[in-house]
Protein backbone atom coordinates (compact mmCIF):
# COMPACT_ATOMS: atom_id res chain seq x y z
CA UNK A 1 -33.69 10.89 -20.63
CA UNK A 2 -30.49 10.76 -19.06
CA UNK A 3 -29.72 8.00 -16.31
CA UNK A 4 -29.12 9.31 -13.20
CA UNK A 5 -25.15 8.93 -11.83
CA UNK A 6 -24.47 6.48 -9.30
CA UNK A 7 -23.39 7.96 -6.05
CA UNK A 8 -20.32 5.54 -4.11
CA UNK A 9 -19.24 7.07 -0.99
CA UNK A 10 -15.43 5.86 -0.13
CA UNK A 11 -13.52 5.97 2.85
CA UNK A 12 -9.67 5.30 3.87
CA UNK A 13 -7.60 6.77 5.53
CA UNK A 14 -4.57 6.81 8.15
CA UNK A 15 -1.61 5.15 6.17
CA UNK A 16 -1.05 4.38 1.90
CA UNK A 17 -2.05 1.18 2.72
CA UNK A 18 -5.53 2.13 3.83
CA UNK A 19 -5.80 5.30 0.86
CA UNK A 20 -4.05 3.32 -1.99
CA UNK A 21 -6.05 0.52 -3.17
CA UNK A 22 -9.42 3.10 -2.29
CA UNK A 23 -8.00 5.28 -4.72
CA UNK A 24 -7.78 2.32 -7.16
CA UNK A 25 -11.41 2.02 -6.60
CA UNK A 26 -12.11 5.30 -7.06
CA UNK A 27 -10.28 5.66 -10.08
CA UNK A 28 -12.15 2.41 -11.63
CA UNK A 29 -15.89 3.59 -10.40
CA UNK A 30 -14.97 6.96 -12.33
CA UNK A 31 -14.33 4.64 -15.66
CA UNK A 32 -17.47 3.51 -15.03
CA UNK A 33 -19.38 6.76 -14.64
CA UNK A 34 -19.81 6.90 -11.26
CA UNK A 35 -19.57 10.15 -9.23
CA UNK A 36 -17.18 9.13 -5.98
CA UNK A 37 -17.29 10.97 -2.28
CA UNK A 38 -14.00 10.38 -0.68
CA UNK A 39 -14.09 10.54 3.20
CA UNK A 40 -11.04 10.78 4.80
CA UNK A 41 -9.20 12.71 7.75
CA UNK A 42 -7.94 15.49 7.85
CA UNK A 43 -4.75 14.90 9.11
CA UNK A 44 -4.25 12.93 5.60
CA UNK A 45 -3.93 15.73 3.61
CA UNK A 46 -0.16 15.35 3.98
CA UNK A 47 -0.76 12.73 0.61
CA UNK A 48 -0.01 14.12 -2.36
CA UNK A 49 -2.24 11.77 -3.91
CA UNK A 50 -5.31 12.79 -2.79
CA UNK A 51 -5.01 16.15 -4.36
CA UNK A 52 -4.90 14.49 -7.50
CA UNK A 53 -7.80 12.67 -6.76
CA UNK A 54 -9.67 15.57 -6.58
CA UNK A 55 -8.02 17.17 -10.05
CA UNK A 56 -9.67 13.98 -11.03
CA UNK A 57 -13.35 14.77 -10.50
CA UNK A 58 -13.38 12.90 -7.14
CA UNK A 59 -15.06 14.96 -4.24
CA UNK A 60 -12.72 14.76 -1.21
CA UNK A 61 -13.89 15.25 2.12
CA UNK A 62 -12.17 15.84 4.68
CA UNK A 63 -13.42 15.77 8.40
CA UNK A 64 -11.92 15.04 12.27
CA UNK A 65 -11.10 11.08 12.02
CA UNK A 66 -11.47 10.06 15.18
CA UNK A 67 -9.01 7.87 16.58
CA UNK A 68 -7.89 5.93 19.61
CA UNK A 69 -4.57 5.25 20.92
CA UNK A 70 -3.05 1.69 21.12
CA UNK A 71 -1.99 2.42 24.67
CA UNK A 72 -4.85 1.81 27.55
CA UNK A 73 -3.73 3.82 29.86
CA UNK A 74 -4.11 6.81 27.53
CA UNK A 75 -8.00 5.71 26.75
CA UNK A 76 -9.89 6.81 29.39
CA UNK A 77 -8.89 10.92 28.43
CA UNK A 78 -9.14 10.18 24.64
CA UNK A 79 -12.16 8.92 24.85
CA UNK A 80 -13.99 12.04 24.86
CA UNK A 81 -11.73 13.18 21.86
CA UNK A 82 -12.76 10.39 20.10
CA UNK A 83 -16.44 10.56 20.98
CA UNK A 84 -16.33 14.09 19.45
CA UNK A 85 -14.13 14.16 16.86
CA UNK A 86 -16.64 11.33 15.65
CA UNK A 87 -19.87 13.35 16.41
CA UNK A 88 -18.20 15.84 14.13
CA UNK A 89 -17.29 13.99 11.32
CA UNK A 90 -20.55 12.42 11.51
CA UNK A 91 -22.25 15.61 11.21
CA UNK A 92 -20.16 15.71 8.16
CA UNK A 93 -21.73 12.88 6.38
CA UNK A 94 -25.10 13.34 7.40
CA UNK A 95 -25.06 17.08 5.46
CA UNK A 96 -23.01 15.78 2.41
CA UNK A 97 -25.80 12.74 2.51
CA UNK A 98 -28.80 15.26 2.59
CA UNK A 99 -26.90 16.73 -0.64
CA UNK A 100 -25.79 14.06 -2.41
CA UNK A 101 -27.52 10.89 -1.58
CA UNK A 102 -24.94 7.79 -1.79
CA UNK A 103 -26.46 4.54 -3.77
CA UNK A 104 -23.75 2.55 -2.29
CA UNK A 105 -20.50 2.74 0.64
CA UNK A 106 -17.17 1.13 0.16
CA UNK A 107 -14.90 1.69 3.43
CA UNK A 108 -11.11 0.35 3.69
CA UNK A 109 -10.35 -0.14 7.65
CA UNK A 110 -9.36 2.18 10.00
CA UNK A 111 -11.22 4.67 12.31
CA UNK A 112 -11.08 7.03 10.43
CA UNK A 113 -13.69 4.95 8.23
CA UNK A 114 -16.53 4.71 11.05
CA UNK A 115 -17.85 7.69 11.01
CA UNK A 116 -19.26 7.12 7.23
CA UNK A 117 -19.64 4.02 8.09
CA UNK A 118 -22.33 4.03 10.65
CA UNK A 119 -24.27 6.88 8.99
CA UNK A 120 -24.65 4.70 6.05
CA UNK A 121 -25.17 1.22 7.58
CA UNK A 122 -29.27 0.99 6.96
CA UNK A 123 -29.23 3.83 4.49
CA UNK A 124 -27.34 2.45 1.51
CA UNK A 125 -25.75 -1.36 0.99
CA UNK A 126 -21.82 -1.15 1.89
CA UNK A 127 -18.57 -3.06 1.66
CA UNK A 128 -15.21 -3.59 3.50
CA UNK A 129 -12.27 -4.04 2.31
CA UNK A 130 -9.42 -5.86 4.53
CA UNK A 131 -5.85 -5.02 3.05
CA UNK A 132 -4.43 -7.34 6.10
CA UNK A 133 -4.60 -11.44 7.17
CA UNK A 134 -6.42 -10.03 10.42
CA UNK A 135 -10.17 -8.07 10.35
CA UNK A 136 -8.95 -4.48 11.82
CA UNK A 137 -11.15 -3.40 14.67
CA UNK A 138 -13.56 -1.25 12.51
CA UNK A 139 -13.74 -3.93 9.97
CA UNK A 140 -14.94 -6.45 12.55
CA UNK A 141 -17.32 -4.04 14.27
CA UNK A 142 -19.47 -3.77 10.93
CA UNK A 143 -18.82 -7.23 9.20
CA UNK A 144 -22.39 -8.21 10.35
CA UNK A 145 -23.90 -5.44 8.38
CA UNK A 146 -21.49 -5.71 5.22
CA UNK A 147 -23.19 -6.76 1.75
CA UNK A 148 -19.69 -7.94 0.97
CA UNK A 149 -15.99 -7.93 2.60
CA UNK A 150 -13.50 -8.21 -0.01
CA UNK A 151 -10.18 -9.90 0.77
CA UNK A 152 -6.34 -9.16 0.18
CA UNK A 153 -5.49 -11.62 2.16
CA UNK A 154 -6.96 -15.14 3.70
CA UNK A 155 -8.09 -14.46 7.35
CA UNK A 156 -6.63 -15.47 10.19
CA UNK A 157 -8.49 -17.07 12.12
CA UNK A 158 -11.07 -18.32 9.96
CA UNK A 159 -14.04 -16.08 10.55
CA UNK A 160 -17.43 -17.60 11.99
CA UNK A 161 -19.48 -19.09 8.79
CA UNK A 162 -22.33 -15.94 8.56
CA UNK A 163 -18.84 -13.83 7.89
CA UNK A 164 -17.26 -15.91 6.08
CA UNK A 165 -19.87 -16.45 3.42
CA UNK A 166 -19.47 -12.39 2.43
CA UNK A 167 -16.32 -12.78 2.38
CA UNK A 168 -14.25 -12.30 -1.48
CA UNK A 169 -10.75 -12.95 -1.55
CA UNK A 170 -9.75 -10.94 -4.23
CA UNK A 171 -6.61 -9.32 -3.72
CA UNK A 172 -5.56 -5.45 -3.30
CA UNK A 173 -6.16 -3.26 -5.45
CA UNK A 174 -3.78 -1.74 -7.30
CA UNK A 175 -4.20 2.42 -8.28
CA UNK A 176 -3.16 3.25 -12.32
CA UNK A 177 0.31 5.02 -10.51
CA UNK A 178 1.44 1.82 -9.85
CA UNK A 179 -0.27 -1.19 -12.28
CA UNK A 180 1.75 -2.36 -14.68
CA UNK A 181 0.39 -2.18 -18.25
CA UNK A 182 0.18 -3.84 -21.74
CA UNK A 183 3.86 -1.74 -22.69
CA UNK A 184 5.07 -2.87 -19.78
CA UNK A 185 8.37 -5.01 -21.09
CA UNK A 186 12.12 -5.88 -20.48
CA UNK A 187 14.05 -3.14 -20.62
CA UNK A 188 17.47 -2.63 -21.38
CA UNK A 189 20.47 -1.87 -19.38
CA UNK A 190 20.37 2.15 -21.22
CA UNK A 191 17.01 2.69 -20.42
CA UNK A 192 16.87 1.68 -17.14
CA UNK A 193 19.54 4.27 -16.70
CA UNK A 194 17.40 6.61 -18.46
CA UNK A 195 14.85 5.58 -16.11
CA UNK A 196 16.94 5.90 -13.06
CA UNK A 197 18.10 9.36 -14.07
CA UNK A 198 14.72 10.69 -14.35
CA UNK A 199 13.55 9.38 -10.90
CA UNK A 200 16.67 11.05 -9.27
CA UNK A 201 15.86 14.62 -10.92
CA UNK A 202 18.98 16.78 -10.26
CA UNK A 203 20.97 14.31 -8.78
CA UNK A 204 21.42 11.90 -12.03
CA UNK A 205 24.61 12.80 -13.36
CA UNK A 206 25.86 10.89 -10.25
CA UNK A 207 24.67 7.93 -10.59
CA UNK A 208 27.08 4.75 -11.97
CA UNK A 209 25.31 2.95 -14.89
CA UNK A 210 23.58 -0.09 -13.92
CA UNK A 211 24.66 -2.41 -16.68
CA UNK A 212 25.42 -5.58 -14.67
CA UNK A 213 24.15 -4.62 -11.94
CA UNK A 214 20.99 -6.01 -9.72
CA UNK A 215 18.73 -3.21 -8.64
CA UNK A 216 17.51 -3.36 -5.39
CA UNK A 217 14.48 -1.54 -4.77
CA UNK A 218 13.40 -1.26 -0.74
CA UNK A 219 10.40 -0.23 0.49
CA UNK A 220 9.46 0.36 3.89
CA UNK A 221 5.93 1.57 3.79
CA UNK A 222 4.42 4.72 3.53
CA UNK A 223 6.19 6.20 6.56
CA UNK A 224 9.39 4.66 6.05
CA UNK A 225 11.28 2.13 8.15
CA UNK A 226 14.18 2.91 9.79
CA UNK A 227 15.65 -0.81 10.59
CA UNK A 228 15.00 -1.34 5.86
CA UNK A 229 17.01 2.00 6.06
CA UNK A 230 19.76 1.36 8.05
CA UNK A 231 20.51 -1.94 6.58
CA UNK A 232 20.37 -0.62 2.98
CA UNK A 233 23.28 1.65 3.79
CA UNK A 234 25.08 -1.06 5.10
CA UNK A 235 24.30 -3.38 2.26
CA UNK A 236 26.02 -1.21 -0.10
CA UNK A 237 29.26 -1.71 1.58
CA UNK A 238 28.86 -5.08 1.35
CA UNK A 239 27.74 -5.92 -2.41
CA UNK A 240 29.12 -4.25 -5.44
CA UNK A 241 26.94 -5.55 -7.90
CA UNK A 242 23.77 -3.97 -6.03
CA UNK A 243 22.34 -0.71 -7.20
CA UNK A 244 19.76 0.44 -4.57
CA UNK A 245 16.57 2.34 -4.95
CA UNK A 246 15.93 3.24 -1.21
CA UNK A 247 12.45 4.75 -0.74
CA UNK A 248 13.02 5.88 2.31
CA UNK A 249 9.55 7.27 4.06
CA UNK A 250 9.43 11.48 4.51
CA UNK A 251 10.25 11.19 8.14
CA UNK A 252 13.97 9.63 7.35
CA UNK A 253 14.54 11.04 4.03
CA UNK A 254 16.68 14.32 5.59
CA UNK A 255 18.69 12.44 8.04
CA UNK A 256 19.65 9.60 5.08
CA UNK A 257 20.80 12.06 3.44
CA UNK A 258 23.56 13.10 5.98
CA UNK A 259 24.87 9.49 6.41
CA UNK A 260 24.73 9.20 2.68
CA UNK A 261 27.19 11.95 2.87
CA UNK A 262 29.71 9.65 4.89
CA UNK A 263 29.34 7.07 1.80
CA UNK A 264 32.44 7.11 -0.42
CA UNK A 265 32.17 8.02 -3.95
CA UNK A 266 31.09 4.56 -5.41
CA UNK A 267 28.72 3.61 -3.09
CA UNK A 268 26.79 7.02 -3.44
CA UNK A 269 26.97 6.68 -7.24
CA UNK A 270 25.02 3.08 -6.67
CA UNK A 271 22.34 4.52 -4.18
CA UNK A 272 19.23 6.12 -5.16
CA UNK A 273 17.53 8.03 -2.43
CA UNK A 274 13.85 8.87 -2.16
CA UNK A 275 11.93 9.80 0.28
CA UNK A 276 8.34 9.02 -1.46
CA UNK A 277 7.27 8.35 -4.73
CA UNK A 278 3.57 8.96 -6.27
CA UNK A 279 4.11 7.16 -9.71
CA UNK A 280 5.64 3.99 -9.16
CA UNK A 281 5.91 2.70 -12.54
CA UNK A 282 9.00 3.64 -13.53
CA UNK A 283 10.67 2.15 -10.44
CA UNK A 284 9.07 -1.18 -11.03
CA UNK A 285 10.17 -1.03 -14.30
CA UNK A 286 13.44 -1.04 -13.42
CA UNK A 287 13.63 -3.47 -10.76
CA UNK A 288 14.96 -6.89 -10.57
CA UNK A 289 14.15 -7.72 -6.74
CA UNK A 290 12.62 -6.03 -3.82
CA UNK A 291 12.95 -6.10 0.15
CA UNK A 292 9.55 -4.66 1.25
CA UNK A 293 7.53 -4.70 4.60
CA UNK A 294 4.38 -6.70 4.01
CA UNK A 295 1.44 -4.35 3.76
CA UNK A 296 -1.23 -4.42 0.95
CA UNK A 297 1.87 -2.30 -1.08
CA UNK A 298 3.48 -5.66 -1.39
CA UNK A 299 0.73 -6.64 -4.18
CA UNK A 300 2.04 -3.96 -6.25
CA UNK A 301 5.22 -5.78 -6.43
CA UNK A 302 3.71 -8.77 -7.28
CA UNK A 303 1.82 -7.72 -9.89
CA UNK A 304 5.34 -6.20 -11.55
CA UNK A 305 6.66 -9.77 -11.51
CA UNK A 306 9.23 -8.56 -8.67
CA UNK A 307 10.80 -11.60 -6.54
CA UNK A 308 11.17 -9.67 -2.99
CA UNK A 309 12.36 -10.24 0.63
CA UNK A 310 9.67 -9.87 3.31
CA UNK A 311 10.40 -8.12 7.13
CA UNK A 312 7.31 -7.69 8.73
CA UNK A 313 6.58 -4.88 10.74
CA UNK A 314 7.29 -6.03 14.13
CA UNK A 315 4.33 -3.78 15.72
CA UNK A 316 1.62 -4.69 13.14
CA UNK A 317 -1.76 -5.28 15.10
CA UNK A 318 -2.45 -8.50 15.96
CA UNK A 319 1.12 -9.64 13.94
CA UNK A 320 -1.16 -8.89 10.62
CA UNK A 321 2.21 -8.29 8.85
CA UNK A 322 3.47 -11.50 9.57
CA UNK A 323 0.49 -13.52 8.78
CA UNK A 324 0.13 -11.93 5.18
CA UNK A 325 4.25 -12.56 4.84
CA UNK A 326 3.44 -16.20 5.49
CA UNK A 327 0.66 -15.91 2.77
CA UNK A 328 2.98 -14.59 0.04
CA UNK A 329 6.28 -17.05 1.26
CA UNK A 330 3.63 -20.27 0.81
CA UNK A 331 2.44 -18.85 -2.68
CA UNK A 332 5.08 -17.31 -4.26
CA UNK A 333 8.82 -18.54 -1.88
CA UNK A 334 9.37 -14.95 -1.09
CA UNK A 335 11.44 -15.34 1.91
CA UNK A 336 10.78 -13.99 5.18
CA UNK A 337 13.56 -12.44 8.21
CA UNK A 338 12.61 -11.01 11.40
CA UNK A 339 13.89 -7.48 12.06
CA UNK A 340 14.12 -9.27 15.87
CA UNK A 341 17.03 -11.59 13.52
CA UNK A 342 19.00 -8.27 12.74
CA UNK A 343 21.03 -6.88 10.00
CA UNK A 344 23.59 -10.07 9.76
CA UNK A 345 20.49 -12.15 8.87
CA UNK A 346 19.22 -10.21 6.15
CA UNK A 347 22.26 -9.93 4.41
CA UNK A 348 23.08 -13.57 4.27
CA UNK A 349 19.16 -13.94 3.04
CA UNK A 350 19.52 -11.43 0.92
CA UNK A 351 22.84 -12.22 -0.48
CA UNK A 352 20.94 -16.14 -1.32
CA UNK A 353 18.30 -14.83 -2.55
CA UNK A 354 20.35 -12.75 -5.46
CA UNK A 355 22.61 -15.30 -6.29
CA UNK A 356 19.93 -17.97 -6.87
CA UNK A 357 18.89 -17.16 -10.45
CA UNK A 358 16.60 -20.53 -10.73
CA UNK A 359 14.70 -19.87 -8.23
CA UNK A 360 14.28 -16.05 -8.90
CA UNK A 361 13.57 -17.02 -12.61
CA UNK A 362 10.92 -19.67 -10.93
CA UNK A 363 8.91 -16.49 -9.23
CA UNK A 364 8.56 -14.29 -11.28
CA UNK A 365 6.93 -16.80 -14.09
CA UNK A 366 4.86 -17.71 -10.82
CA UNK A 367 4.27 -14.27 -10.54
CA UNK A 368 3.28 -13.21 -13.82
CA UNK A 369 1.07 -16.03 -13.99
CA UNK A 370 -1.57 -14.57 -11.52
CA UNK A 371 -4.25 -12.40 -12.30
CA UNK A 372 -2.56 -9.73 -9.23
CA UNK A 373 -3.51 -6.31 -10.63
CA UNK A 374 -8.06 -7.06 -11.02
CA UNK A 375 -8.51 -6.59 -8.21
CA UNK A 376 -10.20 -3.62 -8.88
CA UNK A 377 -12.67 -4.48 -11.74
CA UNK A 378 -13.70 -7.86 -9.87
CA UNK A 379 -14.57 -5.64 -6.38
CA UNK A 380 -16.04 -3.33 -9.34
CA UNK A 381 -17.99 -6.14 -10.45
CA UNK A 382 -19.21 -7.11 -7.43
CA UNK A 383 -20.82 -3.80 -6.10
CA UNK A 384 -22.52 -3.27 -9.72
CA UNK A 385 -24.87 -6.43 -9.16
């Protein structure tokens, strides 16, 4: 007789911090047989990925979200949004439950994770996953009930002991689009322009070969970041040995473009300009350092072996970005600049930071060292007990 499918319910949503490393979950419980339930919001469909998900085998739901705004003032008439855009979604679960009973419930912060969440709570065992150094709001709401909370980051502050006992720090976990893999090697100054070529599509044949160069790759998040942006242009001016892959968030791409226009000739031919990018292996391939924000993406640098710049995200709750910055600068010396420290700053870092080939030799052996990209099979491991 055939055994019977587990059933995992997942939910993230909101940013590609939140809906990356749940894809690398649900990519890992398919491996493992599993049928996966994806709950998300609908306002997410704008990712790509999540359409591949579902070419995948993955069942992707999408319902309301709820949300609330950061601003108190504009609570008290969202609160009824909220209220029923939860109801909704909730009603949502509850038929897909009826359906397709889940066995267990992994949820990745946000709100658009509650609904699932408390329509599972003393159904089915479930699990949290914290991508930042501080518990978001939903997180902390249903810690108490959590069989597990699985860690990216060490959390500030230390959690009372009943939490802290289901608490796993295991990293974040890193989706197949962006792991590095056994063929993962050194390449060659030809093949990273080879590589480089392919990522810019039509707009390779004006691109300057990179041989002795030091690619730069920037990476401001799933949304972009304008201050990363800005300074990248400027950068370019100021280093010619720097070949830049700017990954510049949908929302800036189009205007980027037109001050890339103003660029002269060489500096265009040493800029790469992307707006997003779904398989990240090739660019990791080809980099030699990074200046990132510091969101859960920031482990799938690490796991390449990249040495990278931090700027936290000034308007992180609770300074989350900055906390997890401090966790990475203490591990592996990636240094850290305020955006408040402006675009002076991070050039002189920056400009250290390249030129020191000790100590960027010293991180990435560090790097490659850790065991960055399991996260996935050890929060795999733990829900299969």
């Amino acid at each position: 007789m055939e055994q019977k499918k587990q059933v995992i319910y997942l939910s993230a949503g909101g940013t590609g911090g939140h809906i990356s490393p749940a894809i690398s979950i649900a990519e890992i419980c398919l491996d493992a047989g599993m049928d996966i339930f994806f709950f998300t919001s609908n306002r997410d469909r704008r990712f790509p990925i999540l359409s591949n998900l579902e070419h995948l085998g993955v069942k992707v739901i999408f319902y309301p979200g709820p949300r609330l705004p950061r601003v108190s003032f504009s609570l008290l008439w969202q609160l009824p949004v909220f209220l029923w855009n939860f109801y909704r979604s909730l009603l949502i679960v509850s038929k897909i439950f009826r359906s397709f009973p889940g066995d267990k419930a992994i949820a990745f912060g946000g709100y658009v994770t509650a609904p699932m969440l408390w329509y599972v709570r003393k159904r089915v065992p479930f699990f949290l996953c914290e991508q930042n150094s501080v518990l978001g709001l939903v997180n902390r709401v249903f810690s108490s009930g959590a069989a597990k909370i699985f860690l990216s980051f060490p959390l500030i502050p230390t959690p009372k002991q009943e939490i802290a006992k289901k608490t796993a720090l295991v990293g974040n976990p890193i989706r197949k689009q962006a792991a590095p893999d056994n063929a993962s090697v050194t390449i060659n100054a030809k093949e990273k322009d080879r590589l480089l070529r392919k990522l810019a599509k039509n707009d390779g044949d004006n691109l300057i070969s990179v041989n002795g160069k030091k690619i730069l790759l920037i990476m401001g998040g799933s949304q972009g970041a304008r201050f990363l942006n800005e300074w990248a242009l400027t950068y370019l001016r100021r280093r010619q040995d720097v070949f830049i892959i700017l990954l510049a968030g949908t929302g800036f791409s189009s205007q980027l473009e037109e001050q890339k226009n103003i660029l002269e000739i060489e500096q265009k031919s040493r800029l790469l300009l992307l707006p997003f990018v779904e398989d990240m292996r090739d660019v990791f391939q080809v980099t030699d350092c990074a200046l990132a924000r510091s969101g859960g993406s920031l482990y799938e640098i690490a796991a390449w072996g990249i040495p990278s710049v931090l700027v936290p995200y000034p308007y992180a709750t609770d300074n989350h970005q900055k906390w997890n910055a401090l966790y990475f600068q203490e591990k592996f010396q990636f240094p850290i600049v305020e955006e408040a420290d402006g675009v002076d700053s991070l050039s002189d870092t920056m400009d250290r930071f390249l030129d020191n080939a000790k100590l960027l030799k010293s991180i990435r052996a560090t790097l490659k060292k850790e065991k960055i990209a399991d996260a996935a099979l050890r929060i795999l491991h733990e829900i299969s007990q």
